[in-house]
PDB file of N, CA and C in Angstrom:
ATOM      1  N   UNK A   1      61.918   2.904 -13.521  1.00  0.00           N
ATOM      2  CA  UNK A   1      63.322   2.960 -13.169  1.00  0.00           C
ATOM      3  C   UNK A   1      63.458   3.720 -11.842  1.00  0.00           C
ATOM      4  N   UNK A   2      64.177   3.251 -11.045  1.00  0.00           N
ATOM      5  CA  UNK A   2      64.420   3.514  -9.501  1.00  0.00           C
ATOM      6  C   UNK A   2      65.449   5.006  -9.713  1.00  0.00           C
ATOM      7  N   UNK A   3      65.518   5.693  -8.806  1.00  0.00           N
ATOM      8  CA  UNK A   3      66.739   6.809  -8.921  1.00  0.00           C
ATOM      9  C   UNK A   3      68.154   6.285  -8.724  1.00  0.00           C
ATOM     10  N   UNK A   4      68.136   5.509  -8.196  1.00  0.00           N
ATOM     11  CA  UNK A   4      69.492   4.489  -8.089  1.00  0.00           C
ATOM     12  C   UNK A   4      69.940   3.892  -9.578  1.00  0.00           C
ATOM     13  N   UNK A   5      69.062   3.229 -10.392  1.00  0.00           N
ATOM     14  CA  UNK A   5      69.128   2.861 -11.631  1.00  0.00           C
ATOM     15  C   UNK A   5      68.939   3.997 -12.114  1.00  0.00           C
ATOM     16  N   UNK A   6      68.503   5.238 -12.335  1.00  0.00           N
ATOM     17  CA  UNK A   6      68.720   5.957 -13.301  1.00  0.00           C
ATOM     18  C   UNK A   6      70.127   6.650 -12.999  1.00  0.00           C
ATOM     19  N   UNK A   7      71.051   6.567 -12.207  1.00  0.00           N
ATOM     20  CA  UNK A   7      71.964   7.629 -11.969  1.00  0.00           C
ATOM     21  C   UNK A   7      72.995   6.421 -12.125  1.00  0.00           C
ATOM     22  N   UNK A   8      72.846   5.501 -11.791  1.00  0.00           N
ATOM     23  CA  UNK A   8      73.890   3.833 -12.385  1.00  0.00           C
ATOM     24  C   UNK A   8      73.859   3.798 -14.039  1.00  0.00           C
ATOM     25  N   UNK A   9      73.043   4.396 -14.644  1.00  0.00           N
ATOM     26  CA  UNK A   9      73.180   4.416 -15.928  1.00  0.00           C
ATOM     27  C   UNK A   9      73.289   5.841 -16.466  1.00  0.00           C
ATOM     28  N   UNK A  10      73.203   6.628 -15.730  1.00  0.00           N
ATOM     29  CA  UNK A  10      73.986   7.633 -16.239  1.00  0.00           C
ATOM     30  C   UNK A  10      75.226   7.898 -16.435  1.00  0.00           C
ATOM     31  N   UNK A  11      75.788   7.598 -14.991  1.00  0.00           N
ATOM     32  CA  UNK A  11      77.406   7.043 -14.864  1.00  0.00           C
ATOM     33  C   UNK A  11      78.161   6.685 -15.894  1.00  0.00           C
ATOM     34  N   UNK A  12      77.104   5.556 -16.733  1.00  0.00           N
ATOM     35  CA  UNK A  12      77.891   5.260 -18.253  1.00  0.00           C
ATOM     36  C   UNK A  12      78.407   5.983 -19.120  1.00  0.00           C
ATOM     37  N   UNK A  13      77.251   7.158 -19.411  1.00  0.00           N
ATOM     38  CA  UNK A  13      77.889   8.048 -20.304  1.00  0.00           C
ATOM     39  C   UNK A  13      78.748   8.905 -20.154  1.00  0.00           C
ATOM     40  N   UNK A  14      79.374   9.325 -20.883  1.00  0.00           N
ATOM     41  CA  UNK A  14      80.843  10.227 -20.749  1.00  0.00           C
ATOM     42  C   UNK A  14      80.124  11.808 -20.749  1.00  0.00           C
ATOM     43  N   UNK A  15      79.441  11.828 -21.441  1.00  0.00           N
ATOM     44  CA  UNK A  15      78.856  13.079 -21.382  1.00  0.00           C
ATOM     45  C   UNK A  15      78.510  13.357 -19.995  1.00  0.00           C
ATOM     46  N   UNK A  16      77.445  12.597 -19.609  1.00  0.00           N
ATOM     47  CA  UNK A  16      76.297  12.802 -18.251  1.00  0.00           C
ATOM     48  C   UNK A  16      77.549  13.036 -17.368  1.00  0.00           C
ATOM     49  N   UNK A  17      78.592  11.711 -17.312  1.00  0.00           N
ATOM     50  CA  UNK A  17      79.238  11.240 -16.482  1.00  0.00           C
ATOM     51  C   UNK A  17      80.164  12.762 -15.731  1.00  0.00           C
ATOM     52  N   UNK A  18      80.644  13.460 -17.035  1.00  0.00           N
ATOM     53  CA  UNK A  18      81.456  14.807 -16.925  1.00  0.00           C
ATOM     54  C   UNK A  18      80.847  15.798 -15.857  1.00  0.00           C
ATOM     55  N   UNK A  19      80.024  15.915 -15.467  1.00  0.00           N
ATOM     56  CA  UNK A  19      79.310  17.290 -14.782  1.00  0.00           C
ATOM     57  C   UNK A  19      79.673  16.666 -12.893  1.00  0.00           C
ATOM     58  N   UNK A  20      79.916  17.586 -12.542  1.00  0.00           N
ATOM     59  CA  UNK A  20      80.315  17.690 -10.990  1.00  0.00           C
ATOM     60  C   UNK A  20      80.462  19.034 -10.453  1.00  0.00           C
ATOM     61  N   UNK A  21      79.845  18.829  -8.975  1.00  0.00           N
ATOM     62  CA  UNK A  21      79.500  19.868  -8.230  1.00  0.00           C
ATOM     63  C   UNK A  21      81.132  20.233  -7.834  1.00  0.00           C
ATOM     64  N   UNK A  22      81.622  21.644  -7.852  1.00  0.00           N
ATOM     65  CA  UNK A  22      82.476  22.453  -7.491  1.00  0.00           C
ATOM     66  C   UNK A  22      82.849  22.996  -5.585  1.00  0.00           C
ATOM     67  N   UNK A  23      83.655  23.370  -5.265  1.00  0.00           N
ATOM     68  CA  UNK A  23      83.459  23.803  -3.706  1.00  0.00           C
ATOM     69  C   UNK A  23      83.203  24.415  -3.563  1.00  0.00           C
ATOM     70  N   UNK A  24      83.106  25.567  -5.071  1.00  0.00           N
ATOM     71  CA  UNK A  24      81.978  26.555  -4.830  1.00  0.00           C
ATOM     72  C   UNK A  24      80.599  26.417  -4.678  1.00  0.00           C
ATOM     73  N   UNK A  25      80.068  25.110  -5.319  1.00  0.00           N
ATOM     74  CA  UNK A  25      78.899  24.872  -5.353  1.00  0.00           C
ATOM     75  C   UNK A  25      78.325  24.501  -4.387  1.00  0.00           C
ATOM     76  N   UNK A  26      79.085  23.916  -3.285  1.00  0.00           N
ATOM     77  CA  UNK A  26      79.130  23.126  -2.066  1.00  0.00           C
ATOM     78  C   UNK A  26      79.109  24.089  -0.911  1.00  0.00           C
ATOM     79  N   UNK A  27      79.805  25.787  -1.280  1.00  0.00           N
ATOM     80  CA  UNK A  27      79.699  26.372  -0.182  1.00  0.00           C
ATOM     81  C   UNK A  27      78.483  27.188  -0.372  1.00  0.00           C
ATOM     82  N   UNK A  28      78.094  27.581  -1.799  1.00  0.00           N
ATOM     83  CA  UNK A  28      76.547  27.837  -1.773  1.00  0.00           C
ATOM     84  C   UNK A  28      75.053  26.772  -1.268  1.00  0.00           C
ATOM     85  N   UNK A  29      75.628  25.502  -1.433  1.00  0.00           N
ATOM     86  CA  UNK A  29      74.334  24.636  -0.843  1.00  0.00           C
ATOM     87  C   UNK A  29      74.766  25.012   0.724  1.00  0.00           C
ATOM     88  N   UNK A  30      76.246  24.619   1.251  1.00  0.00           N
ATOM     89  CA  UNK A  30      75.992  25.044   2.724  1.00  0.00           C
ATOM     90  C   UNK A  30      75.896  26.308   2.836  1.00  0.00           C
ATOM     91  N   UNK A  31      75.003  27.664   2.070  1.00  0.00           N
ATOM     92  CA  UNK A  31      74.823  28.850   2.620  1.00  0.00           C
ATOM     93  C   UNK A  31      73.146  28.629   2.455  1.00  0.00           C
ATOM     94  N   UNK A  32      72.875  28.402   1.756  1.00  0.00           N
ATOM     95  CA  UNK A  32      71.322  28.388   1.357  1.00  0.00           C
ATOM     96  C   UNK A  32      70.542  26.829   1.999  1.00  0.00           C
ATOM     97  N   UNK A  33      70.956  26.056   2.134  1.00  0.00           N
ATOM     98  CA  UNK A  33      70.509  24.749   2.417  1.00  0.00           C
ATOM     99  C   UNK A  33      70.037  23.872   1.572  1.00  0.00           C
ATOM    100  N   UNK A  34      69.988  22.703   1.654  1.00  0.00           N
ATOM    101  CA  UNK A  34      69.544  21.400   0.778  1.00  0.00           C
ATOM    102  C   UNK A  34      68.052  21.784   0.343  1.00  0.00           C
ATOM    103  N   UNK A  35      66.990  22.411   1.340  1.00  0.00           N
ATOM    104  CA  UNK A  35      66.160  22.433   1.568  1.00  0.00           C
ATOM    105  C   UNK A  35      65.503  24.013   0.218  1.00  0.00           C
ATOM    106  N   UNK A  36      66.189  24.308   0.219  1.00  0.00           N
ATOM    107  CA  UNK A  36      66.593  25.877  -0.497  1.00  0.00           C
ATOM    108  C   UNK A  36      66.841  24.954  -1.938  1.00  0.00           C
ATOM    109  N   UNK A  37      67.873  24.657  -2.106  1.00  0.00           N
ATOM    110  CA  UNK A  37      68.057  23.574  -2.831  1.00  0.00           C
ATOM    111  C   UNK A  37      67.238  23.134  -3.694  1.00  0.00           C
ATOM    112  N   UNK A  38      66.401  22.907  -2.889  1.00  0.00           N
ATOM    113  CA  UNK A  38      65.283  21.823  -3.546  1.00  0.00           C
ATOM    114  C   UNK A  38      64.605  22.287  -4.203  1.00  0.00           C
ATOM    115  N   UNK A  39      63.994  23.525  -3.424  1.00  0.00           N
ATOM    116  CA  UNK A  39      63.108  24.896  -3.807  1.00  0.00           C
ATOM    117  C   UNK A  39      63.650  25.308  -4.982  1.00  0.00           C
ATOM    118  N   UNK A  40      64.591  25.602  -5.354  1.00  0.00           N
ATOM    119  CA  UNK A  40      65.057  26.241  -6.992  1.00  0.00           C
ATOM    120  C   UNK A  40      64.836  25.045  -7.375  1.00  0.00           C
ATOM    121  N   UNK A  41      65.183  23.666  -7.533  1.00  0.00           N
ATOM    122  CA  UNK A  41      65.008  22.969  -8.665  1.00  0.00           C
ATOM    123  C   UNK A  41      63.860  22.257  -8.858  1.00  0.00           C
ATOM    124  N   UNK A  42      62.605  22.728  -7.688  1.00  0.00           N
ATOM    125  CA  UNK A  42      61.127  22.814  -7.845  1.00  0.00           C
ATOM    126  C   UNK A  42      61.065  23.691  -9.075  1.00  0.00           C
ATOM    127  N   UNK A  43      61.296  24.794  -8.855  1.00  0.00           N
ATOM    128  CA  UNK A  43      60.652  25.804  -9.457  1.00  0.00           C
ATOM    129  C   UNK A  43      61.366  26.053 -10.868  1.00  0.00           C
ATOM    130  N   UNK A  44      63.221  25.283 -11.011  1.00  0.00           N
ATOM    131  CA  UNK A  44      63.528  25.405 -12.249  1.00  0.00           C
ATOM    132  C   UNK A  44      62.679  24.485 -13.495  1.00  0.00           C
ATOM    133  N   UNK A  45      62.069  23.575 -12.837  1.00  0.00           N
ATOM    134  CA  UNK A  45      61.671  21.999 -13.225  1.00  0.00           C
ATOM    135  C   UNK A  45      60.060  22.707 -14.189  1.00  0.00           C
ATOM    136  N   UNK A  46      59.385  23.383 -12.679  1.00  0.00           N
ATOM    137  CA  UNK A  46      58.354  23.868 -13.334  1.00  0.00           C
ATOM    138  C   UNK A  46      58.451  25.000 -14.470  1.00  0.00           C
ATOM    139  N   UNK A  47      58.971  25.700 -14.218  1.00  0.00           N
ATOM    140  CA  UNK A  47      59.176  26.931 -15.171  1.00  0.00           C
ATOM    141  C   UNK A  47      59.947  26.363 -16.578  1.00  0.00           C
ATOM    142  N   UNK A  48      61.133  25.569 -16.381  1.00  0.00           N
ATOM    143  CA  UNK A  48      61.541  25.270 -17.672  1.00  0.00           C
ATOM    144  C   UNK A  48      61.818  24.571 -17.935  1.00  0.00           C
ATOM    145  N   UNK A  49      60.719  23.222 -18.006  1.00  0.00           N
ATOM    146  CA  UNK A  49      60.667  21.854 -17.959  1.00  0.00           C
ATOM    147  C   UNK A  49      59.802  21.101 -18.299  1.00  0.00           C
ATOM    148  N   UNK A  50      58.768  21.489 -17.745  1.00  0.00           N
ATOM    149  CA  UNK A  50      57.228  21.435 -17.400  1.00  0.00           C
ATOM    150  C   UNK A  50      56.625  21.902 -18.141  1.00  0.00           C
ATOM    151  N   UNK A  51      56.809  22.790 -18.841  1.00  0.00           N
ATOM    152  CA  UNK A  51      55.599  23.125 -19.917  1.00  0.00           C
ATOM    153  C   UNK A  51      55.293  21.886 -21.392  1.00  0.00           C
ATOM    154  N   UNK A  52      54.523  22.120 -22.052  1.00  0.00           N
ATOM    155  CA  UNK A  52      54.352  21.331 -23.128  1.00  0.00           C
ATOM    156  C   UNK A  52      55.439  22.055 -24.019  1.00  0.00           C
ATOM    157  N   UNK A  53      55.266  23.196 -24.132  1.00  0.00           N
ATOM    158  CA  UNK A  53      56.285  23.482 -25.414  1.00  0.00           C
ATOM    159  C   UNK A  53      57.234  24.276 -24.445  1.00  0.00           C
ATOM    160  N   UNK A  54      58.461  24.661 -25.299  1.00  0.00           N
ATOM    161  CA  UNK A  54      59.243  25.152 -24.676  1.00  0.00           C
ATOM    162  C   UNK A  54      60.376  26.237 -25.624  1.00  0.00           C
ATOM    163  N   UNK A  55      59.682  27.474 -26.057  1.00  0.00           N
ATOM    164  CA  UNK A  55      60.532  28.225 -26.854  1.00  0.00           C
ATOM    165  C   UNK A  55      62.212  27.995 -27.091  1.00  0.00           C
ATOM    166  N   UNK A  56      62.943  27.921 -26.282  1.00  0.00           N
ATOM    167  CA  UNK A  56      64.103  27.601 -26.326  1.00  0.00           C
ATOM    168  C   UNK A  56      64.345  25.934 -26.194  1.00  0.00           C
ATOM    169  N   UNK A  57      63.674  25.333 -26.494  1.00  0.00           N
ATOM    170  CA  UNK A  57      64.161  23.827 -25.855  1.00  0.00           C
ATOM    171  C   UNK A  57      65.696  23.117 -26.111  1.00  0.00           C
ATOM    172  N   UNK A  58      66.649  22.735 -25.405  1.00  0.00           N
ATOM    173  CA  UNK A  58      67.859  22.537 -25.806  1.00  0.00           C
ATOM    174  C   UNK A  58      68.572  23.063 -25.101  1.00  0.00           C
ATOM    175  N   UNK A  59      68.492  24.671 -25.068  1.00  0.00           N
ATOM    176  CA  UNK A  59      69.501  25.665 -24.857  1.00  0.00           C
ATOM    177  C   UNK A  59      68.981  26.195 -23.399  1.00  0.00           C
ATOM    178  N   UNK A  60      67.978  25.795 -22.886  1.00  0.00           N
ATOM    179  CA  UNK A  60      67.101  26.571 -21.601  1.00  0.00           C
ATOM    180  C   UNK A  60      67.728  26.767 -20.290  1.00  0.00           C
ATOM    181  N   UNK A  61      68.532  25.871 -20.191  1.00  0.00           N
ATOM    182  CA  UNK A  61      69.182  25.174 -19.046  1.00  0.00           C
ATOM    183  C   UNK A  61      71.309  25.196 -19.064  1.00  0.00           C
ATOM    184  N   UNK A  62      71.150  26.473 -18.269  1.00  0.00           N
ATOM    185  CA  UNK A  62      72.636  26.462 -18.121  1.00  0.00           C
ATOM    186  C   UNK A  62      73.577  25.466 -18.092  1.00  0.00           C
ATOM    187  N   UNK A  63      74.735  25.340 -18.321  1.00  0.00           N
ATOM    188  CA  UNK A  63      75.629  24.229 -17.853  1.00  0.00           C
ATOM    189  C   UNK A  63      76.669  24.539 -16.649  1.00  0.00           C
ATOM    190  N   UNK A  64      76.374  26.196 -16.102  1.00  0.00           N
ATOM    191  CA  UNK A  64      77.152  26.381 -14.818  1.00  0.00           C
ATOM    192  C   UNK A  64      76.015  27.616 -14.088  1.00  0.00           C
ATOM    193  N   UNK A  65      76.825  28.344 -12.785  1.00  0.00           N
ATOM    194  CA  UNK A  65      75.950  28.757 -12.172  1.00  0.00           C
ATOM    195  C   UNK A  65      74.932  28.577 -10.907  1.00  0.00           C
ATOM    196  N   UNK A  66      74.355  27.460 -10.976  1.00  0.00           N
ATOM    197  CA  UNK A  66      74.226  27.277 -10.080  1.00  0.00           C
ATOM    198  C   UNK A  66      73.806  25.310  -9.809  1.00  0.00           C
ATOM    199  N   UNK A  67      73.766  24.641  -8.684  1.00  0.00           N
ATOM    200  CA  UNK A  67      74.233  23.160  -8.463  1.00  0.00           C
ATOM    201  C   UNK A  67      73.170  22.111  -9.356  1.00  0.00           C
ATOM    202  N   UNK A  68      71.795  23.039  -9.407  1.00  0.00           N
ATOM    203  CA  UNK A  68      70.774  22.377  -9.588  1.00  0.00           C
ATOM    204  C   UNK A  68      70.997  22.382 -11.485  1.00  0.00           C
ATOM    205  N   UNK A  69      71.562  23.303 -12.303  1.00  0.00           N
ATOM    206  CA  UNK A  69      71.632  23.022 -13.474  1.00  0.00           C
ATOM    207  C   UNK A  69      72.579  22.124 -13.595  1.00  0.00           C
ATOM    208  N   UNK A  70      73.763  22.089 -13.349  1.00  0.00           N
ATOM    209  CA  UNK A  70      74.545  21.246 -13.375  1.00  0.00           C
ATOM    210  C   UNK A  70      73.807  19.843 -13.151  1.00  0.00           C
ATOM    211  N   UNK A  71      72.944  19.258 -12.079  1.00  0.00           N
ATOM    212  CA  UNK A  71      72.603  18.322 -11.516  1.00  0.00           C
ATOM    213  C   UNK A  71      71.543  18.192 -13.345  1.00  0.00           C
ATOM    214  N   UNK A  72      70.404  19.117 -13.475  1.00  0.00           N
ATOM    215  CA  UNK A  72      69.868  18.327 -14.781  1.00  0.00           C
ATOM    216  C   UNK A  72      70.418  18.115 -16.204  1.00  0.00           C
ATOM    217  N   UNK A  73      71.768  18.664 -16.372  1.00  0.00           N
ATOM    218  CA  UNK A  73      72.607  18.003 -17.347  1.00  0.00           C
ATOM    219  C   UNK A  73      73.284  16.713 -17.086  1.00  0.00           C
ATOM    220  N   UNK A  74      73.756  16.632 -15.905  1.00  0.00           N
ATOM    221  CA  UNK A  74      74.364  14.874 -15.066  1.00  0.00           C
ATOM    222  C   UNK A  74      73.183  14.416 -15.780  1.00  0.00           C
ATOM    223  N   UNK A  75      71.635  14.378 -14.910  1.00  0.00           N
ATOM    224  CA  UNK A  75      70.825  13.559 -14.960  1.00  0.00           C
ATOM    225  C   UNK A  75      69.458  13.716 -15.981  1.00  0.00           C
ATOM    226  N   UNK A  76      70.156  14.431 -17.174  1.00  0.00           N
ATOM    227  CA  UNK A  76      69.147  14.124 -18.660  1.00  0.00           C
ATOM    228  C   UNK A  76      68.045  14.907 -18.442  1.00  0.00           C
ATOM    229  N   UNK A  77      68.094  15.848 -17.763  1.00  0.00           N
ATOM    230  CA  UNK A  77      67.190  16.324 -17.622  1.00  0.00           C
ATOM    231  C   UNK A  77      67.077  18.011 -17.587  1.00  0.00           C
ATOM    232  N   UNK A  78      67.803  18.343 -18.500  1.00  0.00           N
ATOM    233  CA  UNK A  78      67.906  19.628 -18.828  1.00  0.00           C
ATOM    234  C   UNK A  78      66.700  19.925 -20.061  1.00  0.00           C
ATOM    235  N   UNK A  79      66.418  19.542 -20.750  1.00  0.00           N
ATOM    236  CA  UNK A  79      65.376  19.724 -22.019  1.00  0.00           C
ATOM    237  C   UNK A  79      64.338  18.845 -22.227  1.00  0.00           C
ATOM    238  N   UNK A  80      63.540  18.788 -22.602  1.00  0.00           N
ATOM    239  CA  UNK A  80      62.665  18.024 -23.327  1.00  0.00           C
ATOM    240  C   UNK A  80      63.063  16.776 -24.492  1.00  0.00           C
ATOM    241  N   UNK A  81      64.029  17.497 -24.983  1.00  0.00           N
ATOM    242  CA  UNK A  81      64.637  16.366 -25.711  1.00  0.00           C
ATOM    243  C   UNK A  81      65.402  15.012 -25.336  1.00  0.00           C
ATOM    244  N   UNK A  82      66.296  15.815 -23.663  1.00  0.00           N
ATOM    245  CA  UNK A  82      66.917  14.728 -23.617  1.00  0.00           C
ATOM    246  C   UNK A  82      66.152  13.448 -22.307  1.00  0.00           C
ATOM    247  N   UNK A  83      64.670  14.672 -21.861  1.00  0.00           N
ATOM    248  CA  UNK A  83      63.841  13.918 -20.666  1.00  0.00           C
ATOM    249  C   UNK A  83      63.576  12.625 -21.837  1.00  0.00           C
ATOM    250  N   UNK A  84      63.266  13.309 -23.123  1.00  0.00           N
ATOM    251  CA  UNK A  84      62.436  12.267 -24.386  1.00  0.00           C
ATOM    252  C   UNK A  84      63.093  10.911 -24.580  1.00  0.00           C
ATOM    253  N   UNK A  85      65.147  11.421 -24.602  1.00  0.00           N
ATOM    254  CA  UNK A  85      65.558  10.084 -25.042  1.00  0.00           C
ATOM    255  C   UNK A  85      66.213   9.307 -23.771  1.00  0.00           C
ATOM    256  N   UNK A  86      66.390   9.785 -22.868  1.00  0.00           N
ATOM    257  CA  UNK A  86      66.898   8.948 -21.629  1.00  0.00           C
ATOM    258  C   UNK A  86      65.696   8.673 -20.406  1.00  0.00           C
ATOM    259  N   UNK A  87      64.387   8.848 -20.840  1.00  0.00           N
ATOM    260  CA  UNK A  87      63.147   8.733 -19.910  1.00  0.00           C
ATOM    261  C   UNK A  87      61.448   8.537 -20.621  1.00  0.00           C
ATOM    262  N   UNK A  88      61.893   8.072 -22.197  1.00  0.00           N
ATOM    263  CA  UNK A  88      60.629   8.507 -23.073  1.00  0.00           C
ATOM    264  C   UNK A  88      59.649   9.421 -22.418  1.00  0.00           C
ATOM    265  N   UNK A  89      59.651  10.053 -21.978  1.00  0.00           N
ATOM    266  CA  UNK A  89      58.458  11.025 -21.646  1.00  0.00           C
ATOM    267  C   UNK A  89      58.197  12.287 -22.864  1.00  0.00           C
ATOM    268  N   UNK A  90      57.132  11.947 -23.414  1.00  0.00           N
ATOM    269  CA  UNK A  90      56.568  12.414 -24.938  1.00  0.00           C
ATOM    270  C   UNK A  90      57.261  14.331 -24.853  1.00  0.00           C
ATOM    271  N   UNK A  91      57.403  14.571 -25.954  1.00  0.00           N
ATOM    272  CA  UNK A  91      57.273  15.951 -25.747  1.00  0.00           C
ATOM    273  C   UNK A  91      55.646  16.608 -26.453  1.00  0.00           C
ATOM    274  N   UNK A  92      55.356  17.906 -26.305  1.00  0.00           N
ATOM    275  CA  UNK A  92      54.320  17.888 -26.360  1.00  0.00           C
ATOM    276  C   UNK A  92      53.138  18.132 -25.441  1.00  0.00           C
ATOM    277  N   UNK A  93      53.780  17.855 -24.331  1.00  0.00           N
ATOM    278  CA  UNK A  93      52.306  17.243 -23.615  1.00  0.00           C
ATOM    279  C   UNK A  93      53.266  17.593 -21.831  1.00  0.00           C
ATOM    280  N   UNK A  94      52.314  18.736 -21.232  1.00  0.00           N
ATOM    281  CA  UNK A  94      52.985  19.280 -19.865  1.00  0.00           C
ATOM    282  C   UNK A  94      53.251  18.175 -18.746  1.00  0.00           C
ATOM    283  N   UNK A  95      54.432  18.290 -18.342  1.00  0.00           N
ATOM    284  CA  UNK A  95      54.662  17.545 -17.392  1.00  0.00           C
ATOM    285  C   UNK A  95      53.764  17.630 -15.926  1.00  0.00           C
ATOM    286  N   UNK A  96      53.470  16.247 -15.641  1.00  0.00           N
ATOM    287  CA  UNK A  96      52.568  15.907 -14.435  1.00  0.00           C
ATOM    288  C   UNK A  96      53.441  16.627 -13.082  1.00  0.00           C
ATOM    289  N   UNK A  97      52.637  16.865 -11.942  1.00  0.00           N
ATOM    290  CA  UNK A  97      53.079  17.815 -10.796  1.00  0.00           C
ATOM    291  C   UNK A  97      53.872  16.253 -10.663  1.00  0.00           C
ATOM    292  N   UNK A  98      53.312  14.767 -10.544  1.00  0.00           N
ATOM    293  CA  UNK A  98      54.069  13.669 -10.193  1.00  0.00           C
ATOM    294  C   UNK A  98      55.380  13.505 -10.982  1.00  0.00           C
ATOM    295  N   UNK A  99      55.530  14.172 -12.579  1.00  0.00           N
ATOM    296  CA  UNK A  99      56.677  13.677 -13.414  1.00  0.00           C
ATOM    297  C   UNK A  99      57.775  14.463 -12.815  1.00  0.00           C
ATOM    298  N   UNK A 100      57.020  16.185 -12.425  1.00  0.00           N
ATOM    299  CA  UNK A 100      57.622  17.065 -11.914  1.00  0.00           C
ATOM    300  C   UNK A 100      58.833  16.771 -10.725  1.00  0.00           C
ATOM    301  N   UNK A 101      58.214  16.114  -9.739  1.00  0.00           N
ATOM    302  CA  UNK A 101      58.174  15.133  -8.027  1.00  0.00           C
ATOM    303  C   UNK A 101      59.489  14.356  -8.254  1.00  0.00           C
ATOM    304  N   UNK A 102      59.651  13.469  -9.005  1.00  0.00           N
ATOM    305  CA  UNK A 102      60.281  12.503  -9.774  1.00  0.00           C
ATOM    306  C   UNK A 102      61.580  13.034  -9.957  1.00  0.00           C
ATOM    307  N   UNK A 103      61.530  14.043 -11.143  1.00  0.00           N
ATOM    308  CA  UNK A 103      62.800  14.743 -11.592  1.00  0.00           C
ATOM    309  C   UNK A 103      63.275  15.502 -10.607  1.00  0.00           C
ATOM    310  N   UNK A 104      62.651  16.204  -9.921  1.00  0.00           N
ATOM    311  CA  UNK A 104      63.435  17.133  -8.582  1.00  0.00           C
ATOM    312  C   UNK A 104      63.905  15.868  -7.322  1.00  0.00           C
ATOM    313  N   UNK A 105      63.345  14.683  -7.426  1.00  0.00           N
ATOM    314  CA  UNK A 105      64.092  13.953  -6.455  1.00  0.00           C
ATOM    315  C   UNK A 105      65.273  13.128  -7.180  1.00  0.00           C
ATOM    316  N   UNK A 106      65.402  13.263  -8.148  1.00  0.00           N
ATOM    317  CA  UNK A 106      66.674  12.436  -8.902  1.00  0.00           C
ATOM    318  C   UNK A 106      68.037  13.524  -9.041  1.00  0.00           C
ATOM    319  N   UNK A 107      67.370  14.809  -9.564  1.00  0.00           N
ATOM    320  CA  UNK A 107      68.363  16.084  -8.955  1.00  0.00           C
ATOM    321  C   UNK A 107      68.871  15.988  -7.542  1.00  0.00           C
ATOM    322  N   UNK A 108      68.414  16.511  -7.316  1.00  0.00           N
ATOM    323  CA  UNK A 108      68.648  16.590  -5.340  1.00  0.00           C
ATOM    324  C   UNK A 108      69.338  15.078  -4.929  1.00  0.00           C
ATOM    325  N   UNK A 109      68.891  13.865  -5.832  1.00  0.00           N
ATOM    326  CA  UNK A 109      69.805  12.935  -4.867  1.00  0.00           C
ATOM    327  C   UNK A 109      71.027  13.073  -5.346  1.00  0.00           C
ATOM    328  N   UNK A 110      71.114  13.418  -6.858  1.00  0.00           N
ATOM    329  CA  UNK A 110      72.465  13.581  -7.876  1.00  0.00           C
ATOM    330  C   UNK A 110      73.295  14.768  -6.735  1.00  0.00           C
ATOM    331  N   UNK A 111      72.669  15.936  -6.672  1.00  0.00           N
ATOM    332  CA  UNK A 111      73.632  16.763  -5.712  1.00  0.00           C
ATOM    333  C   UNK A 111      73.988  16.143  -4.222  1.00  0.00           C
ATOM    334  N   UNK A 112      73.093  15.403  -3.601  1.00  0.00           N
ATOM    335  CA  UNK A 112      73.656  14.950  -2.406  1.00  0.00           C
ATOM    336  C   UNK A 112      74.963  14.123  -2.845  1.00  0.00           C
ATOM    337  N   UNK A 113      74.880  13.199  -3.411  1.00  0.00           N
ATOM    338  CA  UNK A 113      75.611  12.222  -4.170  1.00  0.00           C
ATOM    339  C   UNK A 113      76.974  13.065  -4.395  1.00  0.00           C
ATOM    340  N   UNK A 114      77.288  14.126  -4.870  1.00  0.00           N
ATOM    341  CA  UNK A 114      78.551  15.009  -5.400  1.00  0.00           C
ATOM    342  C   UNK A 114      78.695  15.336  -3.870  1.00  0.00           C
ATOM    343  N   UNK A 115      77.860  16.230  -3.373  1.00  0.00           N
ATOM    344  CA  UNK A 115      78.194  16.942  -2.499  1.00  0.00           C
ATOM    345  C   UNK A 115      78.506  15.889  -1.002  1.00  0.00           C
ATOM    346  N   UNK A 116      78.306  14.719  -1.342  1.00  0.00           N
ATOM    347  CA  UNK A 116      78.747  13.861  -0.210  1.00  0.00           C
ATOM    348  C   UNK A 116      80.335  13.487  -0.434  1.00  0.00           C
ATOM    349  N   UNK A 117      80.816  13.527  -1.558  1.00  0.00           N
ATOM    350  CA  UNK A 117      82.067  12.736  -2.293  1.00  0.00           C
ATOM    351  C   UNK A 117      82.940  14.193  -1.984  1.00  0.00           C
ATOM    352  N   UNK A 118      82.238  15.206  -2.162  1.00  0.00           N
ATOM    353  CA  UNK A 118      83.244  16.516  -1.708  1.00  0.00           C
ATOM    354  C   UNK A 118      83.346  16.999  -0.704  1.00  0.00           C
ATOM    355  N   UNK A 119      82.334  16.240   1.140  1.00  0.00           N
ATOM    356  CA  UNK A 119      82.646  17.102   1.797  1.00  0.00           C
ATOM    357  C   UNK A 119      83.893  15.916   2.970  1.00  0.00           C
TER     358      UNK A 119
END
């Protein structure tokens, strides 16, 4: 599935569909940069994403705060559970540096995507 098709079918759901970047959120990406950006939701992806197991799984991943959580609740990708049912990717078993690659570019396009419609 292309990032274009995964964010065209996210759209569908009412849930996914609900989450949008704020002007607050918009004046923190223009303080820190896209590039900055990216860098936290590298490192949120690895740290609490990426592992095989995940003590908290479900609950790990804020729903405000900052652009990049928001962006992996839009795009199913806040837990293990929901990478499982909107991306079958097994739980169990640590995410590839490539599965990693993947999910931080479907984030980041999800925030360009808001943050283009808000500026």
């Amino acid at each position: 599935m292309t990032i274009n098709e995964a964010l065209d079918k996210l759209k569908l759901s009412k849930f996914r569909s609900s989450f949008h970047l704020t002007k607050r959120d918009v004046e923190y990406i223009n303080q820190k940069g896209i590039d900055t950006i990216e860098s936290h939701a590298r490192d949120f992806v690895k740290k609490r994403l990426a592992p095989a197991y995940i003590e908290n799984d479900g609950s790990q991943t804020p729903t405000k705060g900052h652009p990049v959580f928001k962006a992996q609740h839009a795009c199913a990708c806040c837990c293990r559970s929901c990478l499982h049912k909107w991306y079958k990717v097994p739980k169990g078993i640590e995410l590839t540096e490539i599965q990693q690659e993947k999910i931080v570019k479907l984030l980041i396009q999800w925030i360009k995507n808001q943050y283009n419609n808000l500026i």
